[in-house]
C-alpha atoms as a PDB file:
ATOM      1  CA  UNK A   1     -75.942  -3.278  61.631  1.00  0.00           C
ATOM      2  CA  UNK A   2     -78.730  -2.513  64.243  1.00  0.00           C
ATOM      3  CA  UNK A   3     -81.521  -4.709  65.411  1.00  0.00           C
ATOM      4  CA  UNK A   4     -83.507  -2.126  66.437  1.00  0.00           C
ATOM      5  CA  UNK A   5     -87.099  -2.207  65.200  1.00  0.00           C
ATOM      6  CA  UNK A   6     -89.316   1.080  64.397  1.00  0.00           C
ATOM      7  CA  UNK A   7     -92.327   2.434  61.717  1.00  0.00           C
ATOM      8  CA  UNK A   8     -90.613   3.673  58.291  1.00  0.00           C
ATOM      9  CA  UNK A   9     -91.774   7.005  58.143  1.00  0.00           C
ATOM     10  CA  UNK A  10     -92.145   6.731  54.087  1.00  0.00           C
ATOM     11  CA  UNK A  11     -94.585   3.456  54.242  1.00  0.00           C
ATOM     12  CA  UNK A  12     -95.426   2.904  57.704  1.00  0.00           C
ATOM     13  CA  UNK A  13     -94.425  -0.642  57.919  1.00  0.00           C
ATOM     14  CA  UNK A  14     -92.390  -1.975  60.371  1.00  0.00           C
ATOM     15  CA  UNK A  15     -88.705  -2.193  59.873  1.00  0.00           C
ATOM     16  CA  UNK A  16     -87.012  -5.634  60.521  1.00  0.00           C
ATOM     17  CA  UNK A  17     -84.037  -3.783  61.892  1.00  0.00           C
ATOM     18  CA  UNK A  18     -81.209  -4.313  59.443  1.00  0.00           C
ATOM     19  CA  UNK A  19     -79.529  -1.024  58.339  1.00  0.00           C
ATOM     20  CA  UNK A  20     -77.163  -1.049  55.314  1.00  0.00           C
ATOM     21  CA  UNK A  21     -75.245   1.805  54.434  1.00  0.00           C
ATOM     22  CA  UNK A  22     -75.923   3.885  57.362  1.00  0.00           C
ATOM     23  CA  UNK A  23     -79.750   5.035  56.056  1.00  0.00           C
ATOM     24  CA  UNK A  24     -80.972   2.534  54.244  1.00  0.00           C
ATOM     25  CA  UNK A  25     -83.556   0.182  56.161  1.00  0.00           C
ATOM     26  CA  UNK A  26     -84.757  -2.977  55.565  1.00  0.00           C
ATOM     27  CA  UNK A  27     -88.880  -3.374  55.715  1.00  0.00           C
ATOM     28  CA  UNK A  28     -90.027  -6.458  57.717  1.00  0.00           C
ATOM     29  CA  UNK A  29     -93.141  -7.298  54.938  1.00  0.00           C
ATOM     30  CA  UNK A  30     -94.532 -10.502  55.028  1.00  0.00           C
ATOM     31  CA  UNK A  31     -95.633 -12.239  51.815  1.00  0.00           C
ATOM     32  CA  UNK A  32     -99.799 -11.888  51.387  1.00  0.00           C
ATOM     33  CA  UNK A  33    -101.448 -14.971  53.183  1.00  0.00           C
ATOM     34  CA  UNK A  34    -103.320 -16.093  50.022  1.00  0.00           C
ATOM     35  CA  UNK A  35     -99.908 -16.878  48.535  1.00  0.00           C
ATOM     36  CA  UNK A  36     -98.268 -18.598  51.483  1.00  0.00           C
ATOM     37  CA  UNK A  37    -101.435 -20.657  51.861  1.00  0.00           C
ATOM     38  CA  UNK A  38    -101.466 -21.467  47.776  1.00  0.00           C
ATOM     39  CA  UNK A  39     -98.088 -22.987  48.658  1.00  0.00           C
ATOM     40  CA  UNK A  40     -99.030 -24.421  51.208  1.00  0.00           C
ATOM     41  CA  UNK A  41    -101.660 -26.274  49.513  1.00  0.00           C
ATOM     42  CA  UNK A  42     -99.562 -27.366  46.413  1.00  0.00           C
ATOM     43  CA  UNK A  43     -96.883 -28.732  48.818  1.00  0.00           C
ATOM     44  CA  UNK A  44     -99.680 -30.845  50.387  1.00  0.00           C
ATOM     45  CA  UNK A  45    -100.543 -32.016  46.964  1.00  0.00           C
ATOM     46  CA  UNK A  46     -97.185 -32.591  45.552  1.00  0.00           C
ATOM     47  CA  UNK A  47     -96.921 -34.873  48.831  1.00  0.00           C
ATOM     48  CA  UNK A  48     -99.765 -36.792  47.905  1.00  0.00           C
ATOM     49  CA  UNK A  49     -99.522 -36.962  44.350  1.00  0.00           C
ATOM     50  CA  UNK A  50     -96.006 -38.315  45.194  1.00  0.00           C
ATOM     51  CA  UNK A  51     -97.495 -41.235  47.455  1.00  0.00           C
ATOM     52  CA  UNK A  52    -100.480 -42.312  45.478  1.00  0.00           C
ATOM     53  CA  UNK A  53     -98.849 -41.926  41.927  1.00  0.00           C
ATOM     54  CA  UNK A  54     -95.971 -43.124  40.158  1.00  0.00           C
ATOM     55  CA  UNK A  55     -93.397 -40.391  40.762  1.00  0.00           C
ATOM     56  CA  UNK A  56     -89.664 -41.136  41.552  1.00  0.00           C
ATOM     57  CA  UNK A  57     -87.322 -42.809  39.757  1.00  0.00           C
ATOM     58  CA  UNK A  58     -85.068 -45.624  41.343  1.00  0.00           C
ATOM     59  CA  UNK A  59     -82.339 -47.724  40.374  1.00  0.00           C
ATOM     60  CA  UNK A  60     -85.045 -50.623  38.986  1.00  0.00           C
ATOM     61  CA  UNK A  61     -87.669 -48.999  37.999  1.00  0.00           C
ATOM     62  CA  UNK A  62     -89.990 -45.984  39.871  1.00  0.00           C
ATOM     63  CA  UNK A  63     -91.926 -45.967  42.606  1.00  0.00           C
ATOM     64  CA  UNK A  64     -95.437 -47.400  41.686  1.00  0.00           C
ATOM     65  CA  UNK A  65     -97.638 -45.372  44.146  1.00  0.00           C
ATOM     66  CA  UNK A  66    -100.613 -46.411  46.155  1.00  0.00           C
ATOM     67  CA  UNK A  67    -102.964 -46.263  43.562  1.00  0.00           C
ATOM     68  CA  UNK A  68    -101.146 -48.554  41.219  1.00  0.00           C
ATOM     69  CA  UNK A  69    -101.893 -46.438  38.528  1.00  0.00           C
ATOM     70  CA  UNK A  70    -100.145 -46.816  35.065  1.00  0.00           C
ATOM     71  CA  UNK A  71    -100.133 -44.912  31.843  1.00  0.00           C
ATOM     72  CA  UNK A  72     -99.011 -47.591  29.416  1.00  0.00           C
ATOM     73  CA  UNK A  73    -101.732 -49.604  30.903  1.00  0.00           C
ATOM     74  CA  UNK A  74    -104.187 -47.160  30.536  1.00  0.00           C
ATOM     75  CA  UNK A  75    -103.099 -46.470  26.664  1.00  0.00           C
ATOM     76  CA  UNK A  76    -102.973 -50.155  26.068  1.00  0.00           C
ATOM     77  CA  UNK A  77    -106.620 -50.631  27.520  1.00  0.00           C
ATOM     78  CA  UNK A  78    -107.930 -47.444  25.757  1.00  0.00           C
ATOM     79  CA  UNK A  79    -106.321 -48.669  21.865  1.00  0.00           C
ATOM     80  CA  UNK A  80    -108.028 -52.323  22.579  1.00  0.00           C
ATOM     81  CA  UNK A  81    -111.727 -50.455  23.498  1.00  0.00           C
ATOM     82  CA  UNK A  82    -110.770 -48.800  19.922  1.00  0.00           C
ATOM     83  CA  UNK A  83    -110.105 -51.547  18.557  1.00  0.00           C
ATOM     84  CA  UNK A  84    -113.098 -53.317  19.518  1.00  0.00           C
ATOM     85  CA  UNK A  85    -115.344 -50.032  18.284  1.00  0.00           C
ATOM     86  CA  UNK A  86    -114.170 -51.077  15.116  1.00  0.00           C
ATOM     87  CA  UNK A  87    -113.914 -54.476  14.528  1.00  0.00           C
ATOM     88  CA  UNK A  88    -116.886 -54.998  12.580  1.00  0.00           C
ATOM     89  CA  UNK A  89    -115.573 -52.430  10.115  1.00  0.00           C
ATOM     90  CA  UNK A  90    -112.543 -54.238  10.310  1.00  0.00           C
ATOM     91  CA  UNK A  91    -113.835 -57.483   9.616  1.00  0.00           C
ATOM     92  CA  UNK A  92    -115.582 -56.354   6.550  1.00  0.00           C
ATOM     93  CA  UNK A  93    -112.637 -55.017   4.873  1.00  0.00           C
ATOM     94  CA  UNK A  94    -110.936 -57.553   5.618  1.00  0.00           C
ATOM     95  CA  UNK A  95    -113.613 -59.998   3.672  1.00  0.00           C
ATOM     96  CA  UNK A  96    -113.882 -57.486   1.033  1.00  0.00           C
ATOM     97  CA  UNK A  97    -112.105 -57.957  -2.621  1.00  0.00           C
ATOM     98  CA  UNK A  98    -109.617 -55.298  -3.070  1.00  0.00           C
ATOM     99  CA  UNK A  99    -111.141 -54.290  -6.333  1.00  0.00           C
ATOM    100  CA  UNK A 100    -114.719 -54.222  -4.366  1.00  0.00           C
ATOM    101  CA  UNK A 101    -113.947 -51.710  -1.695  1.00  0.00           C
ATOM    102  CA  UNK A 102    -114.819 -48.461  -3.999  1.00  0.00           C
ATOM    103  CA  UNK A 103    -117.993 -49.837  -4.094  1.00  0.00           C
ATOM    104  CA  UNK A 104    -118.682 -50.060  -0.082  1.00  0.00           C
ATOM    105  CA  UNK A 105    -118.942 -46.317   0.916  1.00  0.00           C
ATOM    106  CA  UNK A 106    -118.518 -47.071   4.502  1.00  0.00           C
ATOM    107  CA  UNK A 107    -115.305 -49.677   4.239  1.00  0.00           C
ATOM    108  CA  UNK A 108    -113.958 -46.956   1.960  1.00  0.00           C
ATOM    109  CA  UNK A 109    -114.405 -44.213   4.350  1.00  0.00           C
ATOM    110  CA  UNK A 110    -113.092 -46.705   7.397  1.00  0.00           C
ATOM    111  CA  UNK A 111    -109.934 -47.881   4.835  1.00  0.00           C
ATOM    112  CA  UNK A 112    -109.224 -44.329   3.789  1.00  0.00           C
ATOM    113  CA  UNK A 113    -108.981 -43.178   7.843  1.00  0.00           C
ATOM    114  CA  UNK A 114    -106.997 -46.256   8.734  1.00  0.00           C
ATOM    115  CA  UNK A 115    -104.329 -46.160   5.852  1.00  0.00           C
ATOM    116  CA  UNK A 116    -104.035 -41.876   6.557  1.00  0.00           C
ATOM    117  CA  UNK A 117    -102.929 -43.040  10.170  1.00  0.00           C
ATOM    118  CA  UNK A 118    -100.918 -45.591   9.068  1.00  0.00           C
ATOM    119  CA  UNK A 119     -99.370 -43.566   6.400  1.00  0.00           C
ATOM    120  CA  UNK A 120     -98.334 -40.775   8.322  1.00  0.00           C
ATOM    121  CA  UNK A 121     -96.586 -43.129  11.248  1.00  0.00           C
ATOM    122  CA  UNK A 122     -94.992 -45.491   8.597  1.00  0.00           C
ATOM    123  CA  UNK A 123     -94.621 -43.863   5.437  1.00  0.00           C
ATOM    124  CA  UNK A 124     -94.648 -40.340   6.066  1.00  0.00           C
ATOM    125  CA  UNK A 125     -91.096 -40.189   7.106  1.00  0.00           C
ATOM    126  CA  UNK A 126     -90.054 -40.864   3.575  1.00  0.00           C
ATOM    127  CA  UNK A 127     -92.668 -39.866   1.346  1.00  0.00           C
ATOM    128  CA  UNK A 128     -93.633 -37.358   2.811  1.00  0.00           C
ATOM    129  CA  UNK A 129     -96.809 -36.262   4.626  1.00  0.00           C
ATOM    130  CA  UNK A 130     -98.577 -35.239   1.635  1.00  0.00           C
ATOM    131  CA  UNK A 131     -97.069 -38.110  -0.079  1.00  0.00           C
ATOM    132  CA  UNK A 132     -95.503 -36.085  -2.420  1.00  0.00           C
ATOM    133  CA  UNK A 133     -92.234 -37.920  -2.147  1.00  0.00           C
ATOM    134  CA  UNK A 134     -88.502 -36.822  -2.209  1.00  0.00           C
ATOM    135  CA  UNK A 135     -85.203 -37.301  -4.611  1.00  0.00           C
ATOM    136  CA  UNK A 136     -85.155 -41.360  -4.469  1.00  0.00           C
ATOM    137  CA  UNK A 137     -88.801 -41.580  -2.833  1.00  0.00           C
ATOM    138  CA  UNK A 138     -91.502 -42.104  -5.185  1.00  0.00           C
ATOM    139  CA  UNK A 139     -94.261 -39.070  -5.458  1.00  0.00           C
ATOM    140  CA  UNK A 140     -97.574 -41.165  -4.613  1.00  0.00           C
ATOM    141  CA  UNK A 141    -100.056 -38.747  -5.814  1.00  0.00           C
ATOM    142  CA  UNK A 142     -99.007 -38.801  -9.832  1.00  0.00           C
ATOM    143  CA  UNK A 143     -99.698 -41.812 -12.387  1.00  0.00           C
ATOM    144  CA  UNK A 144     -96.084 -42.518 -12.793  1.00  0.00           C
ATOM    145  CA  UNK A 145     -95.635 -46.220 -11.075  1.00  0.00           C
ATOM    146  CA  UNK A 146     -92.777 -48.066 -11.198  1.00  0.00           C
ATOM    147  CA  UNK A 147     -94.215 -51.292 -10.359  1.00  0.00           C
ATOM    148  CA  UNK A 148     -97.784 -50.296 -11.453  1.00  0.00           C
ATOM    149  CA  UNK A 149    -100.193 -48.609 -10.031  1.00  0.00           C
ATOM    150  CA  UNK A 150    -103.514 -50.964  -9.211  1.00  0.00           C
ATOM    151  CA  UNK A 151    -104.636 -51.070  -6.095  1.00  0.00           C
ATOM    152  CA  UNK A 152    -103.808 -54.983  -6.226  1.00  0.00           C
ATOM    153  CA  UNK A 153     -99.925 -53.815  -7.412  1.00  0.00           C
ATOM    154  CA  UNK A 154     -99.767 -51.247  -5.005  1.00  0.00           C
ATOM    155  CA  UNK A 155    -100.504 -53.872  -2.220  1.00  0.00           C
ATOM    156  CA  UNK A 156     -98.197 -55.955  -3.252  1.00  0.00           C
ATOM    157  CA  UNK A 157     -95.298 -53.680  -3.448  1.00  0.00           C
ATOM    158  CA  UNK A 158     -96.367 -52.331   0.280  1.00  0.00           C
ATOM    159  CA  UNK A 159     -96.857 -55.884   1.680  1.00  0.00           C
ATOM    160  CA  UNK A 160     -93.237 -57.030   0.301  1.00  0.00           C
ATOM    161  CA  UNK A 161     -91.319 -53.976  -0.566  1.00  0.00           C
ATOM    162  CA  UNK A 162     -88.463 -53.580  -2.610  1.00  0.00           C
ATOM    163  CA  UNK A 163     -85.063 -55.379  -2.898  1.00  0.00           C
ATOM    164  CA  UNK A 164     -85.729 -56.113   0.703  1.00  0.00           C
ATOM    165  CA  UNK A 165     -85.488 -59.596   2.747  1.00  0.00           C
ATOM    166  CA  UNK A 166     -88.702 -61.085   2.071  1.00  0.00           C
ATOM    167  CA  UNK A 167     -89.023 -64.247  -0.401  1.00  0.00           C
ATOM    168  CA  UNK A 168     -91.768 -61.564  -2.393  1.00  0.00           C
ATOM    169  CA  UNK A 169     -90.117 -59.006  -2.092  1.00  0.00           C
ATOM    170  CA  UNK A 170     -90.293 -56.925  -5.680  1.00  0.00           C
ATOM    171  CA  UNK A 171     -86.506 -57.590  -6.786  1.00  0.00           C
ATOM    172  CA  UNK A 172     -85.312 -55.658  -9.759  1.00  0.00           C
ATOM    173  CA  UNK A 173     -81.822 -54.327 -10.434  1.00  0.00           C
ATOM    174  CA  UNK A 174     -80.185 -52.399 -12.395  1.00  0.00           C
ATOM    175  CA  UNK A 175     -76.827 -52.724 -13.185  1.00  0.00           C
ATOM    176  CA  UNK A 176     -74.049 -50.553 -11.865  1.00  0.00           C
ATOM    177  CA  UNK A 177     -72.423 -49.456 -15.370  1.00  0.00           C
ATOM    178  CA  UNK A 178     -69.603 -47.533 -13.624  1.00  0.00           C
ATOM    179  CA  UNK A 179     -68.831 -49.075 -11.016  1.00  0.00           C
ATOM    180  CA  UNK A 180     -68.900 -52.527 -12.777  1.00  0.00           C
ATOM    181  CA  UNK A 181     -66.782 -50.686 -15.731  1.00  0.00           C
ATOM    182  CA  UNK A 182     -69.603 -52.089 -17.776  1.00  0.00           C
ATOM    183  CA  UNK A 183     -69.551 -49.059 -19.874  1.00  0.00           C
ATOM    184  CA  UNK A 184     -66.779 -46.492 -19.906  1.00  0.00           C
ATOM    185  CA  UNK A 185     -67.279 -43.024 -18.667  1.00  0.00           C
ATOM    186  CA  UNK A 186     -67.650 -41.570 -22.226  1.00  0.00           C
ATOM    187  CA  UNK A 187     -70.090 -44.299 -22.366  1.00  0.00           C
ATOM    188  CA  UNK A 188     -72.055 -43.034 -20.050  1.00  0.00           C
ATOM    189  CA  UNK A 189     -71.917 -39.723 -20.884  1.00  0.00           C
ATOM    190  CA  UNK A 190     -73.606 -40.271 -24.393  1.00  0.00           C
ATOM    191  CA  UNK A 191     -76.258 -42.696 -22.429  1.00  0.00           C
ATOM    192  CA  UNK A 192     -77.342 -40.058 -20.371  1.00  0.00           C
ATOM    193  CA  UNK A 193     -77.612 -37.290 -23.307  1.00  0.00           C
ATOM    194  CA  UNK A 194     -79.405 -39.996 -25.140  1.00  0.00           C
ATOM    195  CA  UNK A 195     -81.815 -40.461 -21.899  1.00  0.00           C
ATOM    196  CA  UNK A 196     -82.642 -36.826 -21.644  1.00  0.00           C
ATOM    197  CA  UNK A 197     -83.222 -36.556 -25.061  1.00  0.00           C
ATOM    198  CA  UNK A 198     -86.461 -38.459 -24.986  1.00  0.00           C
ATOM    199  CA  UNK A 199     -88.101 -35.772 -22.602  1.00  0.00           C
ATOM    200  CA  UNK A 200     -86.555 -33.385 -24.963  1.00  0.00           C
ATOM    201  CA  UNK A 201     -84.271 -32.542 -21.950  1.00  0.00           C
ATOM    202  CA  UNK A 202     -80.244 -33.004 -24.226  1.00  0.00           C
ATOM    203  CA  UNK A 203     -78.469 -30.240 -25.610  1.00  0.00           C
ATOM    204  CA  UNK A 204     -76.001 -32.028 -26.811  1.00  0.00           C
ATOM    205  CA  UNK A 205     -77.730 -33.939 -30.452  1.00  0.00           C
ATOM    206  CA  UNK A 206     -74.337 -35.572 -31.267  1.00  0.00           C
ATOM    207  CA  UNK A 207     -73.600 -36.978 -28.050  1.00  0.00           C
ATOM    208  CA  UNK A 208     -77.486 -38.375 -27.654  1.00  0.00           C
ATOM    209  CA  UNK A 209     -77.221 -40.090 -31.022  1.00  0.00           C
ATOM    210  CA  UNK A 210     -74.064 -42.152 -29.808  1.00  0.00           C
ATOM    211  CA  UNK A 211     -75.843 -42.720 -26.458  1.00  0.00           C
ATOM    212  CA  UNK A 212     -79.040 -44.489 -28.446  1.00  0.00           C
ATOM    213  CA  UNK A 213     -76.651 -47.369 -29.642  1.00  0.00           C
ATOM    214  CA  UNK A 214     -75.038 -47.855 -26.325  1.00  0.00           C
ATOM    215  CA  UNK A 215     -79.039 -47.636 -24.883  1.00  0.00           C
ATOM    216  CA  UNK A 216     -79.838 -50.053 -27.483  1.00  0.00           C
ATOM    217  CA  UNK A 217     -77.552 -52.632 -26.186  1.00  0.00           C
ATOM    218  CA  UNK A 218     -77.598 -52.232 -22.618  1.00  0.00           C
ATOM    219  CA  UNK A 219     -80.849 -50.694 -21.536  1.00  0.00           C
ATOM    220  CA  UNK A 220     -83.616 -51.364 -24.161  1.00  0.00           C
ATOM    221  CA  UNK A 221     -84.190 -54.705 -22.836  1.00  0.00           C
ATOM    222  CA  UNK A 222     -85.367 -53.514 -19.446  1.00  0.00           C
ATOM    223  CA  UNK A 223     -86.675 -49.921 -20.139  1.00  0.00           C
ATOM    224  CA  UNK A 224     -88.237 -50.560 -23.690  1.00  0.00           C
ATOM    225  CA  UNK A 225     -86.641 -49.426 -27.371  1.00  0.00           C
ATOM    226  CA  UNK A 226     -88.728 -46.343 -26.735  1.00  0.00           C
ATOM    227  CA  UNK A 227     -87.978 -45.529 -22.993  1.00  0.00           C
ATOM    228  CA  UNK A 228     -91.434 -46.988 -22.063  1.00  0.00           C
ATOM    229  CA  UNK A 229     -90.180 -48.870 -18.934  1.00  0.00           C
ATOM    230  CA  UNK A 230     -91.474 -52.301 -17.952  1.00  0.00           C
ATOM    231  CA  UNK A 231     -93.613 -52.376 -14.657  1.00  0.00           C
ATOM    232  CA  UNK A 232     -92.760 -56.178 -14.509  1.00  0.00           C
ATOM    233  CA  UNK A 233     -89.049 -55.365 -14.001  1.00  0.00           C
ATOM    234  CA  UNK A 234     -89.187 -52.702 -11.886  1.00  0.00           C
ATOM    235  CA  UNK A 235     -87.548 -50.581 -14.783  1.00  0.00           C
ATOM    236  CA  UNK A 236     -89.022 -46.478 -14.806  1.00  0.00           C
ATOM    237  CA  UNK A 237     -90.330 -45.142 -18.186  1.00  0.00           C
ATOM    238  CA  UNK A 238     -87.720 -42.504 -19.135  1.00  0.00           C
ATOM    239  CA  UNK A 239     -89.638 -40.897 -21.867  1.00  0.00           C
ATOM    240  CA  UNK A 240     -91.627 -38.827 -19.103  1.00  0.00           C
ATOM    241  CA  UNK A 241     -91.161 -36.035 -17.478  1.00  0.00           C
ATOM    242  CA  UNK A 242     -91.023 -37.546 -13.724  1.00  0.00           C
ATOM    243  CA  UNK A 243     -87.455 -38.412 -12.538  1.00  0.00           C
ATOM    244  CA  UNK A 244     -87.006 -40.577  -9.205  1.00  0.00           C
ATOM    245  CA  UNK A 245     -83.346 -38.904  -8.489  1.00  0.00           C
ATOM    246  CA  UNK A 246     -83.470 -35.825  -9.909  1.00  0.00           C
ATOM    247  CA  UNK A 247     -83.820 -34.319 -14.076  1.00  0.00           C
ATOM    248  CA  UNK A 248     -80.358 -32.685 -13.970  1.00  0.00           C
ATOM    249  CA  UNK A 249     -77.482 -34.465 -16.525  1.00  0.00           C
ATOM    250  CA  UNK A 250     -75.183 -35.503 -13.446  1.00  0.00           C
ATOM    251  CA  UNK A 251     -78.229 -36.984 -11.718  1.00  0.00           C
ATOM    252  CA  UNK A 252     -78.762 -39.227 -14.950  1.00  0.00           C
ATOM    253  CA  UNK A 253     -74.921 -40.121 -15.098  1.00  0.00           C
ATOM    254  CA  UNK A 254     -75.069 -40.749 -11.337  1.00  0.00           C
ATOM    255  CA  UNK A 255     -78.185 -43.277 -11.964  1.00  0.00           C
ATOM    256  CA  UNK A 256     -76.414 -45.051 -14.837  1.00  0.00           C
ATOM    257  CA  UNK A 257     -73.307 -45.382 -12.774  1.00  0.00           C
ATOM    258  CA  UNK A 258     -74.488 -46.678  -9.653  1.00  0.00           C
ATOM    259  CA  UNK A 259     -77.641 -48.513 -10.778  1.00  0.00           C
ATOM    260  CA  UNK A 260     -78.962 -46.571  -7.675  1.00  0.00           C
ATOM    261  CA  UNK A 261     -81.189 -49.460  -6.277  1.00  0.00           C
ATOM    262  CA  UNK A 262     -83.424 -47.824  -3.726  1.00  0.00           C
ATOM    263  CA  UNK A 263     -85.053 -49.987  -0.914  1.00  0.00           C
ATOM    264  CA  UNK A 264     -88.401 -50.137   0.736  1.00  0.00           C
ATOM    265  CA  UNK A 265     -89.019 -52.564   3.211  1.00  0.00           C
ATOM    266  CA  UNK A 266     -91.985 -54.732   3.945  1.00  0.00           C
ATOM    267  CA  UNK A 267     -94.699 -53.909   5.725  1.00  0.00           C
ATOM    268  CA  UNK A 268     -96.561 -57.319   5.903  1.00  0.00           C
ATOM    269  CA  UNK A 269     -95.652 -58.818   9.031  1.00  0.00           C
ATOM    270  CA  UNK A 270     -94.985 -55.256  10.667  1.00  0.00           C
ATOM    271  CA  UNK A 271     -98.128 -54.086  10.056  1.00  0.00           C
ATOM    272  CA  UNK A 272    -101.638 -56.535  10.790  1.00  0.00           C
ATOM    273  CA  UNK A 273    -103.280 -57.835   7.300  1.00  0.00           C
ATOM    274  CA  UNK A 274    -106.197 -55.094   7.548  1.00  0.00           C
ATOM    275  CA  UNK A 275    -103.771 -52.096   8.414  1.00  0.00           C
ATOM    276  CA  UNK A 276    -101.479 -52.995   5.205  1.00  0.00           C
ATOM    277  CA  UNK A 277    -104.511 -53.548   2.593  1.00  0.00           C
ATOM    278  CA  UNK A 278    -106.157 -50.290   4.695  1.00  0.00           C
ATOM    279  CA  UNK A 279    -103.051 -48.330   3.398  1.00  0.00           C
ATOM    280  CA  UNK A 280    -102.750 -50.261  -0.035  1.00  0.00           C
ATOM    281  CA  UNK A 281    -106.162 -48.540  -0.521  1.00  0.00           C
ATOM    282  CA  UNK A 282    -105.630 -44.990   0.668  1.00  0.00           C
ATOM    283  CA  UNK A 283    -102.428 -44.793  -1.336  1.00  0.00           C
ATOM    284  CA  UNK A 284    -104.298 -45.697  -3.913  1.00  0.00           C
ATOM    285  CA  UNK A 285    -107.336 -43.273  -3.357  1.00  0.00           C
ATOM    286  CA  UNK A 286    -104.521 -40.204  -3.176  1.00  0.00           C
ATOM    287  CA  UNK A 287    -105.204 -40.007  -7.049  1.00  0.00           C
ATOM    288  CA  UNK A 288    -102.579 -41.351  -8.608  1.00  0.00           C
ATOM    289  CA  UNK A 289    -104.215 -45.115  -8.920  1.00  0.00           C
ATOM    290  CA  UNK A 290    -104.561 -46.788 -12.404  1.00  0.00           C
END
């Protein structure tokens, strides 16, 4: 390797002297100055930014920075100045009748935005953005309520929830006819062609009449002699066409057998008294309200 330094013929920058290969030269070009000073400048800043700001992690905490500047505090002041924006709005729905909010425009409008944020943070997850709701999560936007559909049932049901830990809590069970060996598997079998057969969904007419005497004497009670359901009870109306967990025969067997018992938890307590009634009345508003 030489050191020596000359003019490249080819570009006419100076070489830095390092040969490789015999012939093949290494040019001594600089990076342009605009660049090196960009860098320059961004180190500078990354220094500063790094003094003034929170920046490094330690084995308490982070450094807090000259400035004392904090993020959480800054979200926590800016949610409070919202807050405060709408507190009158707040205040009136509060004071408002359920049943008298259609009737204010402007607590509707404020309701309807408050519950869509509050849906989509709380609810969303298993209903669904749209609210259109999954196998074992209700669809919110069709008339098919299990424990009604008011706007004063619907708060209710999201202020306590379902089968959950609170003393209100809607409580309704079904019982678990195969796991219980409350009804043998033939049983059930019948019950389920019977089920289906009142959404004209059985192909099996021999099977479904057997079913309606076992239905008779174990399910009329709660779901009605026609399949009507009983909003009280928490018990669905089978004569539709809308199935919770799914339309299919083994889906009906499975829901005999098991008694399913889905959970929803409640949101009073969780969620401020204005936030839940704010979401009683958007869920309602999504079209599906009696």
């Amino acid at each position: 390797m030489s050191k020596h330094h000359e003019i490249d013929e080819a570009t006419g920058v100076s070489t830095t002297g390092h040969v490789w290969d015999g012939d093949l030269k290494e040019l001594n070009k600089p990076l342009p100055r605009w660049w090196l000073y960009t860098m320059y400048a961004c180190t500078v800043w990354a220094i500063g930014y790094w003094i003034l700001y929170p920046a490094w992690p330690t084995v308490n905490g982070y450094t807090k920075g000259m400035l004392g500047y904090s993020q959480r505090e800054t979200v926590m002041r800016e949610v409070q100045d919202g807050r405060k924006a709408q507190e009158s709005f707040r205040k009136e729905l509060a004071a408002t009748p359920m049943a008298d909010v259609r009737k204010k425009p402007e607590v509707l409008r404020f309701a309807n935005a408050i519950g869509a944020a509050a849906f989509g943070t709380n609810c969303a997850p298993c209903h669904g953005r749209g609210a259109q709701g999954f196998s074992g999560y209700p669809n919110l936007n069709d008339d098919d309520w299990i424990w009604g559909g008011t706007i004063d049932d619907i708060h209710k049901t999201i202020s306590f929830g379902i089968r959950g830990e609170h003393a209100d809590s809607r409580a309704g069970e079904m019982p678990k006819f195969g796991i219980d060996k409350l009804l043998e598997p033939a049983q059930i079998n019948d019950t389920a062609e019977y089920v289906l057969s009142m959404s004209k969904k059985s192909n099996d007419a021999a099977a479904a009449g057997r079913g309606s005497k076992v239905y008779a004497e174990n399910c009329a009670a709660c779901h009605g002699e026609k399949g009507e359901g009983n909003k009280e009870l928490g018990a669905p109306n089978l004569a539709d066409a809308i199935w919770l967990y799914g339309s299919r025969k083994d889906d009906v067997i499975m829901s005999i057998a098991t008694g399913r018992g889905g959970k929803m938890p409640a949101w009073s307590g969780r969620l401020d008294d204005v936030t839940v009634k704010a979401l009683a009345v958007y869920v309602h508003n999504l079209g599906g309200g009696k």
